[in-house]
Protein backbone atom coordinates (compact mmCIF):
# COMPACT_ATOMS: atom_id res chain seq x y z
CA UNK A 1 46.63 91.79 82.32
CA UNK A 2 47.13 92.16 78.89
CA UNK A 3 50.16 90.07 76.84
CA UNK A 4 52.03 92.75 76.07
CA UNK A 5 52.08 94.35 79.09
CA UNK A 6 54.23 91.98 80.85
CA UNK A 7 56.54 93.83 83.37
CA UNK A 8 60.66 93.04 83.90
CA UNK A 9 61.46 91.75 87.53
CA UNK A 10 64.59 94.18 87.37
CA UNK A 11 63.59 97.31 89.44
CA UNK A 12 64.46 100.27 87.21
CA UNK A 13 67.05 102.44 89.27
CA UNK A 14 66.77 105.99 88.55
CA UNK A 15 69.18 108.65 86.57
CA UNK A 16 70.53 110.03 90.03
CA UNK A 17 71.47 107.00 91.53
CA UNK A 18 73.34 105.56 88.61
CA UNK A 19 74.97 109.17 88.68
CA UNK A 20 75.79 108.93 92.19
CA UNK A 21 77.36 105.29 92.02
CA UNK A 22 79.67 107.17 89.00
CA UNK A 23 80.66 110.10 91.46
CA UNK A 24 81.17 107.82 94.45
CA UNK A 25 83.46 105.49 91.92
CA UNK A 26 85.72 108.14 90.85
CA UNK A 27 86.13 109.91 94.14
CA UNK A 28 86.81 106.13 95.27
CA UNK A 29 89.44 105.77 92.15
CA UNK A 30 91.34 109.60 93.11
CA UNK A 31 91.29 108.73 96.88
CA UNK A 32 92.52 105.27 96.06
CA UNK A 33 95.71 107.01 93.48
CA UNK A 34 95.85 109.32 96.39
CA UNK A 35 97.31 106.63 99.37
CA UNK A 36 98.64 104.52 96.68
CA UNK A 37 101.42 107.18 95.53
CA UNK A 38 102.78 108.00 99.14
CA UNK A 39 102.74 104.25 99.54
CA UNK A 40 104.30 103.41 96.74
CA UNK A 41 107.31 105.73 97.16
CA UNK A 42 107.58 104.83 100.51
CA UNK A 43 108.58 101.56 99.55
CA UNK A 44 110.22 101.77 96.86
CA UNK A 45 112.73 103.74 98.81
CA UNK A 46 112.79 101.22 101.82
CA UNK A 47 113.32 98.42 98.96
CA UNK A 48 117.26 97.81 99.38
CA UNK A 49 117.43 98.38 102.98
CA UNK A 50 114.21 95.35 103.37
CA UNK A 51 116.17 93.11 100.72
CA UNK A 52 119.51 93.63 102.35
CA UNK A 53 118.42 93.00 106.00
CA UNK A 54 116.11 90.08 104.87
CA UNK A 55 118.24 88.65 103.14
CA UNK A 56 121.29 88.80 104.97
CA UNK A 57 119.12 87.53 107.87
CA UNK A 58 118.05 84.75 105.67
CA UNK A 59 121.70 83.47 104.68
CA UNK A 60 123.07 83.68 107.99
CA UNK A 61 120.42 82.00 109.94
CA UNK A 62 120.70 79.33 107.58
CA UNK A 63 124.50 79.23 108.10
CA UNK A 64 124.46 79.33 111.89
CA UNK A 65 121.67 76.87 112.48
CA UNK A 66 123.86 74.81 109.59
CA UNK A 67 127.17 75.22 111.80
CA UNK A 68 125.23 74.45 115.04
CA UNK A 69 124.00 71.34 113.76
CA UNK A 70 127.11 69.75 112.75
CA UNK A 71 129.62 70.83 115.68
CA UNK A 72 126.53 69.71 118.28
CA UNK A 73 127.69 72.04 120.75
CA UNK A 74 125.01 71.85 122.80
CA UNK A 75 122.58 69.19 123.61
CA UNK A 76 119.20 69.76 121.98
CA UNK A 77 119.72 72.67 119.05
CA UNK A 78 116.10 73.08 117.14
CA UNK A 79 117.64 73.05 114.09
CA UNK A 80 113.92 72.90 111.79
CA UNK A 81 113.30 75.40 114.00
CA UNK A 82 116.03 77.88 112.96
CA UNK A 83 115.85 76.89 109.49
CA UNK A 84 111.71 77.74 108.56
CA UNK A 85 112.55 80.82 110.81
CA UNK A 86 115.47 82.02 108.44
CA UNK A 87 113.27 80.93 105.47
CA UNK A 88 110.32 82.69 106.72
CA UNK A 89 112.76 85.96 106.27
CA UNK A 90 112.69 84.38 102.41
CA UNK A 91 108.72 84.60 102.61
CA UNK A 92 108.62 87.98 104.06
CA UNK A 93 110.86 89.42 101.46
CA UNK A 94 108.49 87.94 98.16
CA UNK A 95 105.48 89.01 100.15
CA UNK A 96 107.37 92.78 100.17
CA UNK A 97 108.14 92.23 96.43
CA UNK A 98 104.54 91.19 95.93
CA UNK A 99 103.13 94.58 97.66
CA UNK A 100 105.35 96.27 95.98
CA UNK A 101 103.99 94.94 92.44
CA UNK A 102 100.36 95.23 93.61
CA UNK A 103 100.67 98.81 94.74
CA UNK A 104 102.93 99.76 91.66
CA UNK A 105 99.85 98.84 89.41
């Protein structure tokens, strides 16, 4: 072998290929825009209905399981319980928020 004919380990992909990863791309990118839009308006609509039932879920369980645990009504209340469950309608709401920012990009 001669010194300057040293070959590159890179395989050399060909003109079509590189032109068919473009195509496949931007029918990826207008397919992508495509269930993004629907999605997006879907819940952007369903936005106050989710924050008012979430929330309102939220507040009250916290309230009841608050009231339950200080009139001890009944003998064993799972108070920690009923709290991360009304919190966990907390959670579910910023997750909502945060699909709604991801999609909105």
């Amino acid at each position: 072998m001669q010194p300057g004919a040293m070959t590159s380990a890179r395989p050399v992909r060909s003109m079509q290929a590189i032109g068919a990863r473009s195509v496949v791309a931007i029918v990826a990118r207008i397919v992508g825009h495509l269930v993004r839009l629907p999605l997006l308006a879907l819940l952007t609509l369903l936005e106050p209905v989710v924050r008012a039932v979430f929330s309102l879920a939220m507040v009250l369980g916290v309230l009841a399981a608050t009231v339950f645990e200080l009139s001890a009504a009944g003998p064993r209340f799972e108070f920690l319980q009923m709290i991360a469950g009304s919190l966990g309608f907390g959670v579910a709401l910023l997750l909502y928020y945060g699909l709604l920012a991801l999609v909105s990009r």
